[in-house]
Protein backbone atom coordinates (compact mmCIF):
# COMPACT_ATOMS: atom_id res chain seq x y z
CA UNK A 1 80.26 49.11 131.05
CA UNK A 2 77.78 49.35 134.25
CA UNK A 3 75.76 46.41 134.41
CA UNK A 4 72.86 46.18 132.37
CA UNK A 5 70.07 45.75 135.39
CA UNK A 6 71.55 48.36 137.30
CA UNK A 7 71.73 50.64 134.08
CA UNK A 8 67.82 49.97 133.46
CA UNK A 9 67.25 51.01 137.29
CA UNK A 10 69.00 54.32 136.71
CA UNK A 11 67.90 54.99 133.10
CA UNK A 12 63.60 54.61 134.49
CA UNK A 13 65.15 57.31 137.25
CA UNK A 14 66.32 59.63 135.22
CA UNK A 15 63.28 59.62 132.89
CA UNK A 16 61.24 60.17 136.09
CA UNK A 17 63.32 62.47 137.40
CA UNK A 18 62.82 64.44 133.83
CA UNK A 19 59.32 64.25 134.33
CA UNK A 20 59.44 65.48 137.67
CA UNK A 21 61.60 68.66 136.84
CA UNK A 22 60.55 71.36 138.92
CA UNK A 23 59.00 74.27 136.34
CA UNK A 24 58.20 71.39 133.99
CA UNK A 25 55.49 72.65 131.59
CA UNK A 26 55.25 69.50 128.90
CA UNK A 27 58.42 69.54 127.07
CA UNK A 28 59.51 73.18 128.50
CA UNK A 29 60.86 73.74 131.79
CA UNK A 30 61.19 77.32 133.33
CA UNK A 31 64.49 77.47 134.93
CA UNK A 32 62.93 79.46 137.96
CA UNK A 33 65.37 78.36 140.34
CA UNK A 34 68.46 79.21 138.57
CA UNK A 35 70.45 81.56 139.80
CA UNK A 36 73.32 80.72 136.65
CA UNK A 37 73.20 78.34 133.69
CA UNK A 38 75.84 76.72 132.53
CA UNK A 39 75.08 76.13 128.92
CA UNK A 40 76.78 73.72 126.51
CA UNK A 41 76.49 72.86 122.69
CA UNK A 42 76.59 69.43 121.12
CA UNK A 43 78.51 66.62 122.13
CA UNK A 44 77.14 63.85 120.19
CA UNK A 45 79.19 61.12 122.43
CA UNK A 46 82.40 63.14 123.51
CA UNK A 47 83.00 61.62 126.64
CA UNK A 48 85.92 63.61 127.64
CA UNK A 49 84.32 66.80 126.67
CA UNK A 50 81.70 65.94 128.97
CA UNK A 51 83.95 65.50 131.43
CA UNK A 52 85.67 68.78 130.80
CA UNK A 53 81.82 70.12 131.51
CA UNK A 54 81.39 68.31 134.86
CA UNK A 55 84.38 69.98 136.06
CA UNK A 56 83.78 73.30 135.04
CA UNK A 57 80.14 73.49 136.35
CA UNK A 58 80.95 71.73 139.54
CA UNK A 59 77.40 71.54 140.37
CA UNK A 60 78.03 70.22 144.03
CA UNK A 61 79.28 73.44 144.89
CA UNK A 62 77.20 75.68 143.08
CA UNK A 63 74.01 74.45 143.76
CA UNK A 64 71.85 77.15 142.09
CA UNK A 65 73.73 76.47 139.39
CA UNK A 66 72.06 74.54 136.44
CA UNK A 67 73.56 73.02 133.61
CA UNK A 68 72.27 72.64 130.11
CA UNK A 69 73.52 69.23 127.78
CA UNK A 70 72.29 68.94 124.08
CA UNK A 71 72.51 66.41 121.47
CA UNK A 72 74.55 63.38 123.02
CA UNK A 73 74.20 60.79 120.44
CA UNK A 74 75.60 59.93 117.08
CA UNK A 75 79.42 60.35 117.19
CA UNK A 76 83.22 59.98 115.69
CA UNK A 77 83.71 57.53 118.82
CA UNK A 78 83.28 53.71 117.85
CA UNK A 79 84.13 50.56 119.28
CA UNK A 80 86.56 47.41 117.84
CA UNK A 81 83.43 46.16 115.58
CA UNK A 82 82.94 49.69 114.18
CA UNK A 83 79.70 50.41 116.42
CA UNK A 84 78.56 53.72 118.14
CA UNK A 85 79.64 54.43 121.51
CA UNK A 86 77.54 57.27 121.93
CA UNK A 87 75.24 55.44 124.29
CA UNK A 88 77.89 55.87 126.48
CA UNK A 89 77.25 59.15 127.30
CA UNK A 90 73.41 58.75 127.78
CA UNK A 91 74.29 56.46 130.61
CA UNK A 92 76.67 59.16 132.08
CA UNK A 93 73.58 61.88 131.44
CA UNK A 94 71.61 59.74 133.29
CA UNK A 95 73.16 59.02 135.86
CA UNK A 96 73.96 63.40 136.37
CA UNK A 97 70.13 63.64 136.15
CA UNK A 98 69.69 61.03 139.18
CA UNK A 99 72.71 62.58 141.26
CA UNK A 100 71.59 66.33 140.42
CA UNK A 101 67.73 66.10 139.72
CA UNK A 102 66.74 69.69 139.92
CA UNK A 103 69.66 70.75 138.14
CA UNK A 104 70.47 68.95 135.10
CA UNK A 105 68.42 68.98 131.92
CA UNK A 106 68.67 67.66 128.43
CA UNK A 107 67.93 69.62 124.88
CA UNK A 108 67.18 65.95 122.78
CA UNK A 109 68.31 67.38 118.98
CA UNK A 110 67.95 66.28 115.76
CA UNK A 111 69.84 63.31 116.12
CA UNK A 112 68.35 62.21 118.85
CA UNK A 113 64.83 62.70 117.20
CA UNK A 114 65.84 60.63 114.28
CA UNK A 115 66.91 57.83 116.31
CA UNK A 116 63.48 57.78 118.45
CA UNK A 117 61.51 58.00 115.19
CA UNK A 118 63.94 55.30 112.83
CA UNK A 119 64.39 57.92 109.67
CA UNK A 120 67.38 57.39 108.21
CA UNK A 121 70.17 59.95 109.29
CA UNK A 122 73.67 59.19 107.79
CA UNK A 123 76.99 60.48 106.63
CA UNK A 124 77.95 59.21 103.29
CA UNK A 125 76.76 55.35 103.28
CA UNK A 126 76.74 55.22 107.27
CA UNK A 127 73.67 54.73 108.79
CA UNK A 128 74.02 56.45 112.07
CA UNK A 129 70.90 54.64 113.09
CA UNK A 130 71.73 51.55 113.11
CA UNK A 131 75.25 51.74 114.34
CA UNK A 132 73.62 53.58 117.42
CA UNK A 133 71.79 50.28 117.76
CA UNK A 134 75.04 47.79 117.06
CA UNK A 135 76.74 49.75 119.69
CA UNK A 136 74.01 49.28 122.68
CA UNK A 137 73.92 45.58 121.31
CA UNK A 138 77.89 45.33 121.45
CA UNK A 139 77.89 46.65 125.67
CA UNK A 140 74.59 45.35 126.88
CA UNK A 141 73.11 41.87 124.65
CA UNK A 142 71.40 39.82 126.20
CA UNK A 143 69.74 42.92 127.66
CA UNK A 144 70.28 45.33 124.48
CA UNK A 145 66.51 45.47 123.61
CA UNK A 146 65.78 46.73 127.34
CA UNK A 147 68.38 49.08 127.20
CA UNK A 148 67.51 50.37 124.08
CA UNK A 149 63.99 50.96 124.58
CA UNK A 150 64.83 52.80 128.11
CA UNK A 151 66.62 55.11 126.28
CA UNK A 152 63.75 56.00 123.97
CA UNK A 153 61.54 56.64 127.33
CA UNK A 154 64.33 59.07 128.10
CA UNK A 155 64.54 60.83 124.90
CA UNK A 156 60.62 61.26 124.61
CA UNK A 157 59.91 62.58 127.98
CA UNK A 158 63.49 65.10 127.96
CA UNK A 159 62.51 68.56 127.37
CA UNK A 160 62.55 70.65 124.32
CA UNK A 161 62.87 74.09 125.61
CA UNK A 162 64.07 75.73 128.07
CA UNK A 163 63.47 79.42 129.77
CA UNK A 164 65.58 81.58 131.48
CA UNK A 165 63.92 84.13 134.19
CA UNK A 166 65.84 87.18 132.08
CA UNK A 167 64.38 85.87 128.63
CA UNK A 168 66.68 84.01 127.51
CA UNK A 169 65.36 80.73 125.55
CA UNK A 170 67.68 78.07 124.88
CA UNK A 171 66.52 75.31 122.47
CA UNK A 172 68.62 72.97 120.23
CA UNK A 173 67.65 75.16 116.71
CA UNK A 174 64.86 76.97 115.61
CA UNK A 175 62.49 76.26 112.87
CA UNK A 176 63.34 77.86 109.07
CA UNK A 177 60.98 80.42 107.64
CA UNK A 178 59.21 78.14 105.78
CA UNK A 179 57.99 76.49 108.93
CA UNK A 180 57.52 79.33 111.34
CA UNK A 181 54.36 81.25 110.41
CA UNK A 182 52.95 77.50 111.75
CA UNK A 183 55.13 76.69 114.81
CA UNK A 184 52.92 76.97 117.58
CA UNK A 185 55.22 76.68 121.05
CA UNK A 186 52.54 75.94 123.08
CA UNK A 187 52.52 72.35 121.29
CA UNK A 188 55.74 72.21 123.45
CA UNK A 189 53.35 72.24 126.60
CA UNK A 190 51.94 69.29 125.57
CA UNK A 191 53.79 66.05 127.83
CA UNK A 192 53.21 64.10 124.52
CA UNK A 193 53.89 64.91 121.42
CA UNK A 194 51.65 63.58 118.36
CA UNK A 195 52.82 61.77 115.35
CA UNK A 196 52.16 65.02 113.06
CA UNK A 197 54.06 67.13 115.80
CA UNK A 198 57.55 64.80 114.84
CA UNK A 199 57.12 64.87 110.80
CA UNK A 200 58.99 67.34 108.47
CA UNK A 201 57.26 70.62 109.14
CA UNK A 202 55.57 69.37 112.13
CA UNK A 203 56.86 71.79 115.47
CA UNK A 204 59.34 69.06 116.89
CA UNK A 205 60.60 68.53 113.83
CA UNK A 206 60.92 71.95 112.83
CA UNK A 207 62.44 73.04 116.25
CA UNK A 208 65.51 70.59 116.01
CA UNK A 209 66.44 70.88 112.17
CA UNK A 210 66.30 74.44 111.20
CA UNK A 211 69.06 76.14 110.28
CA UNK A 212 67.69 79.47 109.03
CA UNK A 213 70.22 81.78 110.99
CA UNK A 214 68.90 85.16 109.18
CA UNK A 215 68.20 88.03 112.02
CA UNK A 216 64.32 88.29 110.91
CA UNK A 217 63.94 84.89 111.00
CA UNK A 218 65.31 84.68 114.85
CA UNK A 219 63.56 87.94 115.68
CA UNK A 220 60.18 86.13 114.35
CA UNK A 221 61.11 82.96 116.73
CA UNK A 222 61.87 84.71 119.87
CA UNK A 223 58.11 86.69 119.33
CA UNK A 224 56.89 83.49 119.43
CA UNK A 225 58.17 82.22 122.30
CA UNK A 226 58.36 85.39 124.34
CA UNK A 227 61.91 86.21 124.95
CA UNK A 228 64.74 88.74 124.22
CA UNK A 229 68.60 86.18 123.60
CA UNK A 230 68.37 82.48 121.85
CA UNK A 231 71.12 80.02 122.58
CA UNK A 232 71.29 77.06 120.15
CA UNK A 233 73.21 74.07 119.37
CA UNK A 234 73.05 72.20 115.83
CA UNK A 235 75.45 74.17 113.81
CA UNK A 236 79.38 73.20 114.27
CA UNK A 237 81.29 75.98 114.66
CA UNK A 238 84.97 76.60 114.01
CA UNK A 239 85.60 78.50 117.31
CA UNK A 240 83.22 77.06 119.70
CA UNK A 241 80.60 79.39 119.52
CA UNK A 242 79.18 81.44 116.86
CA UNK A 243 77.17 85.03 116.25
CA UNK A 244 74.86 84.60 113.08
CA UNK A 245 72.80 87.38 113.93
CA UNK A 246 72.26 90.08 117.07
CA UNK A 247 69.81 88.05 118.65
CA UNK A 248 71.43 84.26 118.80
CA UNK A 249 74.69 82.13 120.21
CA UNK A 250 75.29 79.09 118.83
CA UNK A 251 77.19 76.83 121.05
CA UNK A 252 79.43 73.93 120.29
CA UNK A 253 80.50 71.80 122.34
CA UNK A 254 82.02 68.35 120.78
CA UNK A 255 85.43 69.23 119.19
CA UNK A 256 88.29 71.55 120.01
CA UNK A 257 87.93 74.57 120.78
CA UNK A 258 84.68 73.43 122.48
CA UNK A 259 82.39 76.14 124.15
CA UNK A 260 79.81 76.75 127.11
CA UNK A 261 78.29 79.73 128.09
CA UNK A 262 77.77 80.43 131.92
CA UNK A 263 75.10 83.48 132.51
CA UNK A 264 73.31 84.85 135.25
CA UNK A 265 69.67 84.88 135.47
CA UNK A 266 68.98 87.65 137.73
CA UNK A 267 69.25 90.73 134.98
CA UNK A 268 68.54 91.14 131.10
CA UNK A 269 71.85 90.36 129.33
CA UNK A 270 72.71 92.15 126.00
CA UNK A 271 74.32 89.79 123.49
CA UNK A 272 76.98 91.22 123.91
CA UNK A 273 76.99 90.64 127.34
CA UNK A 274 76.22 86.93 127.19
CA UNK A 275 78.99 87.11 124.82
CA UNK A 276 81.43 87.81 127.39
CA UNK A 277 79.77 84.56 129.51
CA UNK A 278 81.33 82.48 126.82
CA UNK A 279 83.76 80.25 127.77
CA UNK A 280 86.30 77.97 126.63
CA UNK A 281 86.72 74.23 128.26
């Protein structure tokens, strides 16, 4: 485990260096300066899979080349007294952000948005919550509390949205019918988000739990945020990636096979096209 100091230093970096993303609008960034993006599905604490990422994008070498991580906590990866590990690999997202600032960005999901808010998300009896919690207290007490709360800092400042110069929008879901005639994306150029804006129905909310995969109901969110190819996270998927309708990819990211997607910005893609981007790690 890095030393609890240093890992405070690094984690108040990489939130500034979040905030200082260049085509930072709020919580959406343009990816202006992309020339490729190397796009990933959940991980929720794979380490190795992360890994397996690094490698592939090889950002030092590539250096219009940015990458796209979603949902890192909450995970299958625990330590001797049963505790999360996942924190784990917000240290290691850090410390990408600080080493390639103009390069790296986060999609926080719904995970990640239940931690920062304290509703209950579980599997079974298992409150995911709190063993998120046991695990930063397990690597880093006496300094657990400091840790903790510079990883909320992180999560509320990452963005929510990101867009590609060919119209391609990449968020972690999108919201269900029910919720999109009032999903407003320009809420998502707001740097803070309000109380309302992370409650059931409320856009944040909305954004990172949907699963309404139907073909009208993507069609309706890509109208409202102005672009032609959505590529998700949130839904686990057999193969690595998935097609639920002609306007979508769902990436995924944490178990085996696990996917990324590594398109150019500097045309339109067809889906099937951005199919063909799709790789395996």
């Amino acid at each position: 485990m890095p030393d609890p100091i240093r890992l405070l230093t690094m984690l108040r970096a990489a939130t500034q260096a979040f905030r200082d993303t260049p085509g930072r609008r709020g919580r959406t960034v343009a990816l202006d300066e992309a020339a490729e993006v190397f796009a990933t599905g959940d991980l929720h604490g794979n380490v190795e899979n992360f890994r397996l990422i690094l490698t592939k994008a090889d950002l030092r070498c590539h250096p219009r080349r940015h990458l796209v991580l979603q949902e890192v906590v909450h995970g299958p990866f625990y330590y001797p007294d049963g505790s999360d590990k996942s924190h784990q690999l917000l240290d290691l997202l850090a410390a990408l952000k600080c080493q390639h600032p103009r390069q790296v960005h986060f999609l926080p999901g719904n995970h990640e948005l239940a931690q920062a808010t304290d509703r209950l998300i579980g599997k079974g009896d298992v409150d995911q919550n709190e063993l998120f919690r046991a695990g930063v207290r397990a690597a880093y007490s006496p300094h657990d509390e400091q840790v903790y709360s510079a990883y909320m800092d992180l999560l509320a400042i990452a963005p929510l949205a990101l867009r590609a110069p060919n119209r391609i929008y990449l968020s972690h879901s999108l919201p269900s019918a029910k919720h999109m005639p009032k999903f407003d994306p320009a809420i998502l150029e707001r740097d803070e988000m309000e109380q309302a804006d992370l409650e059931y129905g409320g856009v944040v909310h909305s954004l990172v739990w949907g699963r309404d995969l139907s073909a009208a109901n993507a069609t309706a969110y890509l109208q409202k945020v102005d672009a032609d190819l959505l590529i998700t996270g949130h839904i686990p998927c057999d193969q690595g990636f998935a097609l639920p309708n002609d306007r979508q990819l769902i990436l995924d990211s944490l178990g085996t096979p696990a996917c990324y997607c590594l398109f150019p910005t500097d045309r339109p893609l067809t889906q099937a096209e951005l199919v063909e981007c799709v790789g395996v790690l």
